[in-house]
C-alpha atoms as a PDB file:
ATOM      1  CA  UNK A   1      -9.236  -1.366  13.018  1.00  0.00           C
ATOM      2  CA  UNK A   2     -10.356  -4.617  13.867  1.00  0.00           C
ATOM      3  CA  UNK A   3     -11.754  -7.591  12.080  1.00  0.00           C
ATOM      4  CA  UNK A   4     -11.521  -7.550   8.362  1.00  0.00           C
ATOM      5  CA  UNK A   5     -10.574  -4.853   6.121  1.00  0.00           C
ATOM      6  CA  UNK A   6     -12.717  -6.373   3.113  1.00  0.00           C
ATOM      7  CA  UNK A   7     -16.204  -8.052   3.774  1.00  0.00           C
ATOM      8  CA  UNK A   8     -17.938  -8.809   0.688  1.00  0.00           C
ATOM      9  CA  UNK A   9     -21.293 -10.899   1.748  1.00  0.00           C
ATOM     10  CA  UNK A  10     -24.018 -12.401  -0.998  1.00  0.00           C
ATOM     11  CA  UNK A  11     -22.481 -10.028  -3.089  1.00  0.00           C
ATOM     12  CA  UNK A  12     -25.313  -9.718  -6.335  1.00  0.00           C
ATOM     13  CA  UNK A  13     -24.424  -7.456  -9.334  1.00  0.00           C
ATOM     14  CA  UNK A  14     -26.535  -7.307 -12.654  1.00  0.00           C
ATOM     15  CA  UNK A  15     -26.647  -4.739 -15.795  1.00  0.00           C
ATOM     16  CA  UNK A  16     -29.810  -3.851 -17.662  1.00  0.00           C
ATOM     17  CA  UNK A  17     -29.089  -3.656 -21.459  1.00  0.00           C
ATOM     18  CA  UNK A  18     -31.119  -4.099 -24.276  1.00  0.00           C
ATOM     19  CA  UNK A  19     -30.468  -7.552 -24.145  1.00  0.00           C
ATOM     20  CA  UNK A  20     -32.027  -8.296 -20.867  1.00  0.00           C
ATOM     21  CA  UNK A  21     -30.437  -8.328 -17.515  1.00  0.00           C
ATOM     22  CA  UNK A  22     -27.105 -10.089 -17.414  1.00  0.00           C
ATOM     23  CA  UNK A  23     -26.538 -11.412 -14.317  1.00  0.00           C
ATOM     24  CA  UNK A  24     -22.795 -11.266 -13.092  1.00  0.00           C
ATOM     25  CA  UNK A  25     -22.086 -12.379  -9.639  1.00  0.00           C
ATOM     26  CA  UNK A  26     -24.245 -13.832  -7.428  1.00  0.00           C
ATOM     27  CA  UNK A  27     -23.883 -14.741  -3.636  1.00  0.00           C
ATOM     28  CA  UNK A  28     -20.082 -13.646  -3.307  1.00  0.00           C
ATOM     29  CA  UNK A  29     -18.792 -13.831   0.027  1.00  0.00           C
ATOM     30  CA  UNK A  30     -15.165 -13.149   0.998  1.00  0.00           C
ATOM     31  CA  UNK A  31     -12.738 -11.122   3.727  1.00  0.00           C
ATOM     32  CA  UNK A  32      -9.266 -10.019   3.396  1.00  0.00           C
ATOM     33  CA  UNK A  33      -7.607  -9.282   6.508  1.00  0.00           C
ATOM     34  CA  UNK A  34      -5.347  -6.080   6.980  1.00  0.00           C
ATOM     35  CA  UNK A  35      -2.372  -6.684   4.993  1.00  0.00           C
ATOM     36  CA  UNK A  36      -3.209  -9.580   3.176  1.00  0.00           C
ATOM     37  CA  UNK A  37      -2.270 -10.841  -0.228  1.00  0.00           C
ATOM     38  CA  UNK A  38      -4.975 -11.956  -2.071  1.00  0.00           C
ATOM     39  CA  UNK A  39      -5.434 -12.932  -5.537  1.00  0.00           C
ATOM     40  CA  UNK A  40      -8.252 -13.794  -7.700  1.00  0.00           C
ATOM     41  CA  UNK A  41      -8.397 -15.694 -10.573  1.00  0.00           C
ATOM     42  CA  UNK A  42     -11.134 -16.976 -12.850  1.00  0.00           C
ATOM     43  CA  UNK A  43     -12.740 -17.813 -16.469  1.00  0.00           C
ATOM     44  CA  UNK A  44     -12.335 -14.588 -18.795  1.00  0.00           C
ATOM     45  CA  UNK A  45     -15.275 -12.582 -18.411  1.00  0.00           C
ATOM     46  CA  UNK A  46     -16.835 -13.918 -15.030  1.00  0.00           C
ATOM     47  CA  UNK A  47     -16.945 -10.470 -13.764  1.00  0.00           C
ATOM     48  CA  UNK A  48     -13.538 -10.315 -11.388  1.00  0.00           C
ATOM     49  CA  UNK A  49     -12.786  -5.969 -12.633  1.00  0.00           C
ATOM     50  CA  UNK A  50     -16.102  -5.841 -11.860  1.00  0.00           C
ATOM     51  CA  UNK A  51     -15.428  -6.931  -8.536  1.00  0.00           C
ATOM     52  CA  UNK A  52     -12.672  -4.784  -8.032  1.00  0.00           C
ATOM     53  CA  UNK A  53     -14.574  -1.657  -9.393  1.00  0.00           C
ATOM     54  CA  UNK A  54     -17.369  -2.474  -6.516  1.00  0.00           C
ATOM     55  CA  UNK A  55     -14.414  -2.561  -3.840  1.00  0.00           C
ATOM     56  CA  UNK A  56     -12.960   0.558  -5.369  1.00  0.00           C
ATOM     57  CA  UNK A  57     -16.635   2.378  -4.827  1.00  0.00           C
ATOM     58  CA  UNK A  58     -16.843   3.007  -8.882  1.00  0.00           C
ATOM     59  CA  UNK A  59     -19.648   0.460  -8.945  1.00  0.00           C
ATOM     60  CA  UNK A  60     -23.084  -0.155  -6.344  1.00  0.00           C
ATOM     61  CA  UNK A  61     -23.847  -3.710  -5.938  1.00  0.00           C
ATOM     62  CA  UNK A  62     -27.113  -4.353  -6.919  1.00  0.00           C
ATOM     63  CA  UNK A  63     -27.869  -6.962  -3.637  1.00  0.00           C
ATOM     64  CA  UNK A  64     -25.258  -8.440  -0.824  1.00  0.00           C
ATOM     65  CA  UNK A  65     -23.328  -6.083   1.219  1.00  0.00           C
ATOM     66  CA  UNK A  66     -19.475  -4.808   0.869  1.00  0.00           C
ATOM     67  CA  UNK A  67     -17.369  -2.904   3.421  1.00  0.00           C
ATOM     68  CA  UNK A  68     -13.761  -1.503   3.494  1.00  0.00           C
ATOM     69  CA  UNK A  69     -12.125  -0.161   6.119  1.00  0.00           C
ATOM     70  CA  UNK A  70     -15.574  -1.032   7.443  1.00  0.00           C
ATOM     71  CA  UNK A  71     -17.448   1.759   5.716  1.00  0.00           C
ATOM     72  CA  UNK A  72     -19.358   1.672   2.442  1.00  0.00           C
ATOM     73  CA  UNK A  73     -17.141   1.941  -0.757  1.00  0.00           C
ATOM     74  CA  UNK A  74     -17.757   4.751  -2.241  1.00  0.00           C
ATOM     75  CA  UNK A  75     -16.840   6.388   1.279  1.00  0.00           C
ATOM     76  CA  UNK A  76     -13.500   4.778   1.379  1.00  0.00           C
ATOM     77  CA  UNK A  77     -13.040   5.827  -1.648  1.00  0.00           C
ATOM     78  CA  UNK A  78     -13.717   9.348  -1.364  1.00  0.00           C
ATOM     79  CA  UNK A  79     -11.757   9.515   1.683  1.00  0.00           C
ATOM     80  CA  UNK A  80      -8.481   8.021  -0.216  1.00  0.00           C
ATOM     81  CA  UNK A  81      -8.334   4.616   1.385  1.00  0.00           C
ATOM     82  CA  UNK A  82      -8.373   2.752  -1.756  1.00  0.00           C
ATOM     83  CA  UNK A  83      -5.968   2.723  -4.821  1.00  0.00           C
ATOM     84  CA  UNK A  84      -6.286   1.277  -7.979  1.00  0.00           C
ATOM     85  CA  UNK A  85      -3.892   0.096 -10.192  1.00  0.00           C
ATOM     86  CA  UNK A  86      -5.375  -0.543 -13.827  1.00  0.00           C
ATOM     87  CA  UNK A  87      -4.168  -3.525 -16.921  1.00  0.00           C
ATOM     88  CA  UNK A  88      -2.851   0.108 -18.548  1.00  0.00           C
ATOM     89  CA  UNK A  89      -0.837   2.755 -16.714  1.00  0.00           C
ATOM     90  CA  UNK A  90      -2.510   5.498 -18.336  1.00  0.00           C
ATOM     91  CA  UNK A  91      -0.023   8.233 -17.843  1.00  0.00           C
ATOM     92  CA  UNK A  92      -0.156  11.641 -19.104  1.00  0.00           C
ATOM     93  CA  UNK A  93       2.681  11.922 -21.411  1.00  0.00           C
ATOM     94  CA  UNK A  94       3.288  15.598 -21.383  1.00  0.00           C
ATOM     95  CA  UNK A  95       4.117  15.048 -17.380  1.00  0.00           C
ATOM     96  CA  UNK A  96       7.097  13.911 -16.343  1.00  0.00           C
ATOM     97  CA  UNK A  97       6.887  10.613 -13.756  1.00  0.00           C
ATOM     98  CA  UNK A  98       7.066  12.695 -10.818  1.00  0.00           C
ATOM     99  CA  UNK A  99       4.356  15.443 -12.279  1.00  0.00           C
ATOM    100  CA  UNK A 100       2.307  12.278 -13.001  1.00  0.00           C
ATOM    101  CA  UNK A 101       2.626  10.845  -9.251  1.00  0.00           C
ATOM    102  CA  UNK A 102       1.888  14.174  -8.049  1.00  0.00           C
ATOM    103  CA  UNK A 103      -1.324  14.318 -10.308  1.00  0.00           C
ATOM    104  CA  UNK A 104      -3.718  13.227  -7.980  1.00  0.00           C
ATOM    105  CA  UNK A 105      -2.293  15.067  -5.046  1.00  0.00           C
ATOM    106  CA  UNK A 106      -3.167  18.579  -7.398  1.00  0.00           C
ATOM    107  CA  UNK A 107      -6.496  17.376  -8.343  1.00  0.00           C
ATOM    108  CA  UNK A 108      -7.314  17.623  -4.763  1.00  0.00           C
ATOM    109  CA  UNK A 109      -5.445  19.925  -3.941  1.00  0.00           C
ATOM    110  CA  UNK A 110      -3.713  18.038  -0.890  1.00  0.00           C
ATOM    111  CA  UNK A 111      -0.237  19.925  -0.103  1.00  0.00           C
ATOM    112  CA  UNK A 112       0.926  17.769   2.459  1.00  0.00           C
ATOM    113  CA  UNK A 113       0.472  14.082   1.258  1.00  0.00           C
ATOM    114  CA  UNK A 114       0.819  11.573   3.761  1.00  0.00           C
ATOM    115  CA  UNK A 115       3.006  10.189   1.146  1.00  0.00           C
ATOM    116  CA  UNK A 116       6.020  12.036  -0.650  1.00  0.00           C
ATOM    117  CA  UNK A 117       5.696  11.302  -4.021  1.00  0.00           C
ATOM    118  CA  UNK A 118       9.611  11.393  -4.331  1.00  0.00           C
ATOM    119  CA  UNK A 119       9.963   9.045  -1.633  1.00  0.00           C
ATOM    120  CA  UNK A 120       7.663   6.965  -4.023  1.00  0.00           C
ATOM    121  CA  UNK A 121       9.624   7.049  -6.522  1.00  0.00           C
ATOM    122  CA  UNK A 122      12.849   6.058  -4.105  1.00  0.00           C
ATOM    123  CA  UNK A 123      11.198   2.938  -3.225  1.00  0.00           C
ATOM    124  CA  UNK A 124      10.318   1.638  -6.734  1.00  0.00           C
ATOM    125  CA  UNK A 125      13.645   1.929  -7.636  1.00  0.00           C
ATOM    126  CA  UNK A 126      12.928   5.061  -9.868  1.00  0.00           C
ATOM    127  CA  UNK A 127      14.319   8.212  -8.319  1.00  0.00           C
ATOM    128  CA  UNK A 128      16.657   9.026 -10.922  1.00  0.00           C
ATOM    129  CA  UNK A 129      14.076   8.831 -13.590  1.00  0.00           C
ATOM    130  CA  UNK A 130      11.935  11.604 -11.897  1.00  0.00           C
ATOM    131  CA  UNK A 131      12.108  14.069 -14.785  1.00  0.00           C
ATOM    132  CA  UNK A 132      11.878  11.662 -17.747  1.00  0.00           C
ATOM    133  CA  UNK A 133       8.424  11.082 -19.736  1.00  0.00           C
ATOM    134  CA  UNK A 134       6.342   8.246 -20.420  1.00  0.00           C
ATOM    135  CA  UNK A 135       7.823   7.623 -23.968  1.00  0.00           C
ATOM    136  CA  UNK A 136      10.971   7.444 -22.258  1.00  0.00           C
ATOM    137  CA  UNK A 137      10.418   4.462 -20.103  1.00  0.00           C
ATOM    138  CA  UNK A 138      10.066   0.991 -20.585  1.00  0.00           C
ATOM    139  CA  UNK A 139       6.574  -0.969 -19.962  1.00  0.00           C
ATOM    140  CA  UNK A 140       7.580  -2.104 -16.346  1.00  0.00           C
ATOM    141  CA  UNK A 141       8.992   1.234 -15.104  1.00  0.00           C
ATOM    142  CA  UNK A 142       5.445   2.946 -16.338  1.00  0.00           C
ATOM    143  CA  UNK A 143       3.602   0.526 -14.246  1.00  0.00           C
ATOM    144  CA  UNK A 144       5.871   0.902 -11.635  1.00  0.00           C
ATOM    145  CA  UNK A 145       5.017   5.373 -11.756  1.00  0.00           C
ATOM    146  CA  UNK A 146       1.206   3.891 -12.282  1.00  0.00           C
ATOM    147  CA  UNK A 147       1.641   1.843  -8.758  1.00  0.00           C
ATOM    148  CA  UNK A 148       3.290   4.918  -6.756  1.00  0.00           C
ATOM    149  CA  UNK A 149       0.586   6.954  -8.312  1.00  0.00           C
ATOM    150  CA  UNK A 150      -1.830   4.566  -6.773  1.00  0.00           C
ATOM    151  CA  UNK A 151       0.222   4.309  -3.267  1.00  0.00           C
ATOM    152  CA  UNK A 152       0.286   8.209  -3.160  1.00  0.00           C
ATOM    153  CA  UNK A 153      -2.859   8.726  -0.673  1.00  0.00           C
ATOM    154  CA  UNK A 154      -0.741   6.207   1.760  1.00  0.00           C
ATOM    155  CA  UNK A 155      -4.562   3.867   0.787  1.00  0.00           C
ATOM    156  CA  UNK A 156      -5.456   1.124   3.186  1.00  0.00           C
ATOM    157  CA  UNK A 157      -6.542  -1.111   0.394  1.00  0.00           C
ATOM    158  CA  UNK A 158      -4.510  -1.352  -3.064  1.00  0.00           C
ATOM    159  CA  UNK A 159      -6.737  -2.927  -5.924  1.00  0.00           C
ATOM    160  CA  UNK A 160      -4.602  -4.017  -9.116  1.00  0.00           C
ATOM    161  CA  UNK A 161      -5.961  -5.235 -11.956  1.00  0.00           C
ATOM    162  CA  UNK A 162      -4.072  -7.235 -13.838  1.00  0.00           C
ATOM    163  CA  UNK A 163      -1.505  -4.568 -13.878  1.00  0.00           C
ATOM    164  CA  UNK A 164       1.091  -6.696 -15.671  1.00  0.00           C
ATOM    165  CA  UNK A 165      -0.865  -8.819 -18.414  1.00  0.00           C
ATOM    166  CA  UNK A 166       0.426  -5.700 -21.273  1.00  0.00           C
ATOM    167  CA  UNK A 167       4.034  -7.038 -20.350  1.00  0.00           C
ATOM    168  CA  UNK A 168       6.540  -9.427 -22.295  1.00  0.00           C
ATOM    169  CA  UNK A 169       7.014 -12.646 -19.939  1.00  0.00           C
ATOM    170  CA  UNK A 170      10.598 -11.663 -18.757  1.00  0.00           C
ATOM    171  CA  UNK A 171       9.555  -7.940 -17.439  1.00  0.00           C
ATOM    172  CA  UNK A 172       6.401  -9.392 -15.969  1.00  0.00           C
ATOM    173  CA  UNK A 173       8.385 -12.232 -14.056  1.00  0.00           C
ATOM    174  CA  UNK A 174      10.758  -9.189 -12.664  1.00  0.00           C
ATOM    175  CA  UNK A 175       7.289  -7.140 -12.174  1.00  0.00           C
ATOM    176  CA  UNK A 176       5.761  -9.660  -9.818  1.00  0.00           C
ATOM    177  CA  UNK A 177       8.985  -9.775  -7.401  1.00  0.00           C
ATOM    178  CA  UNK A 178       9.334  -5.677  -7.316  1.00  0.00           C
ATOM    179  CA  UNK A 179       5.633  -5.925  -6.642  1.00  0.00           C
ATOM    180  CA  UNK A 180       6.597  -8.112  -3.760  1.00  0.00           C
ATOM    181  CA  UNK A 181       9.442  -6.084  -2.575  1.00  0.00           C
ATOM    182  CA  UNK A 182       7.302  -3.013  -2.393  1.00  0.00           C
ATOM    183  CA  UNK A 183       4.336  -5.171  -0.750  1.00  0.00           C
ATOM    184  CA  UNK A 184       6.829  -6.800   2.282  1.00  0.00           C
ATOM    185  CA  UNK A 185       8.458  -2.870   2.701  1.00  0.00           C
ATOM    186  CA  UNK A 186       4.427  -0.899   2.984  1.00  0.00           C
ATOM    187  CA  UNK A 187       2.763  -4.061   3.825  1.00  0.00           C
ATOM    188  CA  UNK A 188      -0.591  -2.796   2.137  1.00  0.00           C
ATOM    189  CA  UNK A 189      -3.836  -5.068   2.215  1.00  0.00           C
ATOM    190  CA  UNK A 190      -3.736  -6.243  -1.740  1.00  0.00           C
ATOM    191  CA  UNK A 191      -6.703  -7.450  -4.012  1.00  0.00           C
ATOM    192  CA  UNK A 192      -5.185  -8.693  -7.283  1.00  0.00           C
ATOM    193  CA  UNK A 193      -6.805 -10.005 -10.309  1.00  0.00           C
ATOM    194  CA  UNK A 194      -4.423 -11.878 -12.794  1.00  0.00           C
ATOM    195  CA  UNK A 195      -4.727 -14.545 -15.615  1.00  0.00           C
ATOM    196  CA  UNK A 196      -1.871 -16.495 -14.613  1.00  0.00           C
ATOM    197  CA  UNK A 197      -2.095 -18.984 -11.712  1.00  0.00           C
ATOM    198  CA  UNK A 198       2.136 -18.803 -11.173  1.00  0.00           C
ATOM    199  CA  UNK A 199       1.707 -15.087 -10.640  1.00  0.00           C
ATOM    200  CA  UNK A 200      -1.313 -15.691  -8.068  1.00  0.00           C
ATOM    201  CA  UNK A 201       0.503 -18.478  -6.080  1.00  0.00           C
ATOM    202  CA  UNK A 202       4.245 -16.882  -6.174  1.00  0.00           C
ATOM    203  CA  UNK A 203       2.350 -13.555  -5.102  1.00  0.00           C
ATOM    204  CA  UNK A 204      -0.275 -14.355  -2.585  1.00  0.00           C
ATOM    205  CA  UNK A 205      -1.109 -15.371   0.885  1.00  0.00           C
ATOM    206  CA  UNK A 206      -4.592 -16.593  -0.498  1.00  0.00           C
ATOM    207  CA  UNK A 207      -6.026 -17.053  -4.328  1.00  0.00           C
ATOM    208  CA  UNK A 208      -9.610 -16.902  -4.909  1.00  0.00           C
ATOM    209  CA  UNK A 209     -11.137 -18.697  -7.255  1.00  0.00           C
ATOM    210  CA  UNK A 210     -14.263 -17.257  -9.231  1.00  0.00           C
ATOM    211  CA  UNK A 211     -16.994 -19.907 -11.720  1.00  0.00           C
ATOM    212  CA  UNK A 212     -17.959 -18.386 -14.605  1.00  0.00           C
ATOM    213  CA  UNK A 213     -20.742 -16.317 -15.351  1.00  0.00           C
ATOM    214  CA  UNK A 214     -22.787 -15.694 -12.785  1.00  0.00           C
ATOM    215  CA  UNK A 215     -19.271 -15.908 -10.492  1.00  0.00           C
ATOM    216  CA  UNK A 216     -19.136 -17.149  -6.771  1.00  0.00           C
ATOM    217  CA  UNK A 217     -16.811 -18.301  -4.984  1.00  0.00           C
ATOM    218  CA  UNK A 218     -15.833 -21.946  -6.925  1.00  0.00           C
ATOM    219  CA  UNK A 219     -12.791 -22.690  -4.404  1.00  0.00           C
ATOM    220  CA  UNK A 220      -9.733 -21.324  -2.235  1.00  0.00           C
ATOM    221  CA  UNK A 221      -6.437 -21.818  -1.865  1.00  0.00           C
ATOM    222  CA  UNK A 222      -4.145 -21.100   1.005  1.00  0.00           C
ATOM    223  CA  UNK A 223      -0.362 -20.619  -0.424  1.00  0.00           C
ATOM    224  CA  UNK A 224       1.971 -22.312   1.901  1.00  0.00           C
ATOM    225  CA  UNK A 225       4.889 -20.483   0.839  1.00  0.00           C
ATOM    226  CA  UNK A 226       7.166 -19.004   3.141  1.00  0.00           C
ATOM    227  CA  UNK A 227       7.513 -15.131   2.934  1.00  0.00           C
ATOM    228  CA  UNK A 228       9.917 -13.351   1.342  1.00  0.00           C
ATOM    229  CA  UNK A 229       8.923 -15.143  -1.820  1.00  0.00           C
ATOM    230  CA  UNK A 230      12.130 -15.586  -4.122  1.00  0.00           C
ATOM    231  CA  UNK A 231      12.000 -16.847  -8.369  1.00  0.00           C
ATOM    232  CA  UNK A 232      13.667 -20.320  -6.972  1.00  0.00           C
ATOM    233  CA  UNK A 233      10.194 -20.849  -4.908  1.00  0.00           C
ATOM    234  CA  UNK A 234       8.540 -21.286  -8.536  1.00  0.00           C
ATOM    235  CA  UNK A 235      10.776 -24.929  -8.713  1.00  0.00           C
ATOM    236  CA  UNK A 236       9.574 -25.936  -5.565  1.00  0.00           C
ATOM    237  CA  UNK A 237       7.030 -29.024  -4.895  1.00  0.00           C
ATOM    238  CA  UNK A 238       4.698 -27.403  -2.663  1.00  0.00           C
ATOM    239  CA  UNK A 239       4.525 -24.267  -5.654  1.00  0.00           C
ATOM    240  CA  UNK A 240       3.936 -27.031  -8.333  1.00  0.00           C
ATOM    241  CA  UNK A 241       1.294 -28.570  -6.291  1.00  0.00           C
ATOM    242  CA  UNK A 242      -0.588 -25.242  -5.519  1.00  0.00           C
ATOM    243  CA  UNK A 243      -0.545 -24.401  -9.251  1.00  0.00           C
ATOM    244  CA  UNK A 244      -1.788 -27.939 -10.145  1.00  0.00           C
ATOM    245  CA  UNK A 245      -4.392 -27.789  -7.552  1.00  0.00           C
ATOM    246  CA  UNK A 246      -5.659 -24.083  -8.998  1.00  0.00           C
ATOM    247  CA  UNK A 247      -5.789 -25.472 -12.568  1.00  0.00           C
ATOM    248  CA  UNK A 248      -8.134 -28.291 -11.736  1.00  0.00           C
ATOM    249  CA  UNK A 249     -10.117 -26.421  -9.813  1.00  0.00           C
ATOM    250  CA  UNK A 250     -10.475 -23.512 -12.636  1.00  0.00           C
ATOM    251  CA  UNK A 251     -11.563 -26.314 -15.141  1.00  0.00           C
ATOM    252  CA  UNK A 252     -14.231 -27.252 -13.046  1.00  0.00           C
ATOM    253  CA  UNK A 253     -15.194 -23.535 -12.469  1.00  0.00           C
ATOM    254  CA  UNK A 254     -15.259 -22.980 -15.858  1.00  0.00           C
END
């Protein structure tokens, strides 16, 4: 396709409660080309998994428009061009990793993925733990079943939200660069929401950055880092200088 494979513009989205209406972004407008990296960051509770639920088709916007793959979301998503990858991996723990993978593939009864979920498992580094269980791994080898799970439909758009914040800081540091291996080998278009402003810069071609409740778009950052990322980038003066520039401008956001 051409153009972008995200367009999010005026994006509005409210809930009615019993309080009132709470009003949780308002006038969002973004793109992400095919096979971009972006990352978005923000005050806690400024509404970015409610962002990503909107891309994924899960939620309607309540004003603004939003394409992927330039259809409506909820088409995309019915037509398995979008895959999510949640804070928890939520895997079924009487399945072994590869019955888990395959899950989704038996649920809709698709026989010929476009997608081997044991190739899936070859390329996060997990082949030989195909018949284990989810007791039987550690925190960053269940995410890692919980992202081929998500790459299974072969999706044009992979949404991850905060996928790694549940991890100690050493497995999460080793997370982000397998992440990064497995994003330079399928070159997928990535939306991913994360806390920390290291992981957004050492990760992405572009962080957004969200204001607080109601969110729009408070600032951007372009990540002049040169691809394939490595740990000894994080050292570097033009890494420092994106992370100091992110932190200021989340302080004002906030």
């Amino acid at each position: 396709m051409t153009g972008p494979l995200v367009e999010v513009q005026g994006l509005i989205k409210g809930f009615e409660s019993s309080a009132g209406h709470l009003l949780v972004l308002r006038d969002l407008t973004f793109r992400v080309g095919a096979g971009e990296f972006v990352a978005v960051v923000g005050p806690s509770g400024c509404g970015k998994t409610t962002l990503l639920r909107i891309l994924a088709g899960l939620l309607p916007p309540s004003g603004g428009s939003v394409a992927v793959a330039g259809c409506d979301p909820r088409l995309a998503r019915r037509e398995k061009q979008v895959g999510f990858v949640f804070q928890t991996p939520a895997l079924l723990p009487w399945r072994t990793v590869l019955e888990n993978v395959r899950l989704a593939l038996e649920v809709n009864r698709v026989s010929r993925p476009a997608l081997k979920p044991e190739d899936l498992l070859e390329l996060m580094g997990l082949a030989e733990f195909a018949d284990y269980y989810p007791h039987q791994l550690s925190g960053g080898m269940a995410q890692r079943v919980a992202l081929a799970r998500a790459l299974v439909f072969d999706p044009k758009l992979l949404l991850m939200d905060e996928p790694f914040s549940a991890l100690d800081e050493l497995t999460r540091s080793a997370m982000r660069y397998e992440l990064l291996r497995v994003w330079e080998q399928t070159r997928k278009t990535v939306v991913f929401v994360t806390h920390s402003i290291p992981e957004a810069v050492i990760l992405a071609d572009r962080v957004l950055v969200l204001s607080r409740r109601p969110a729009h778009l408070a600032g951007e950052l372009v990540v002049n880092l040169p691809r394939p990322r490595t740990e000894d980038m994080e050292d570097s003066v033009p890494f420092q200088e994106a992370v100091r520039w992110l932190k200021l401008r989340l302080r004002a956001a906030a």
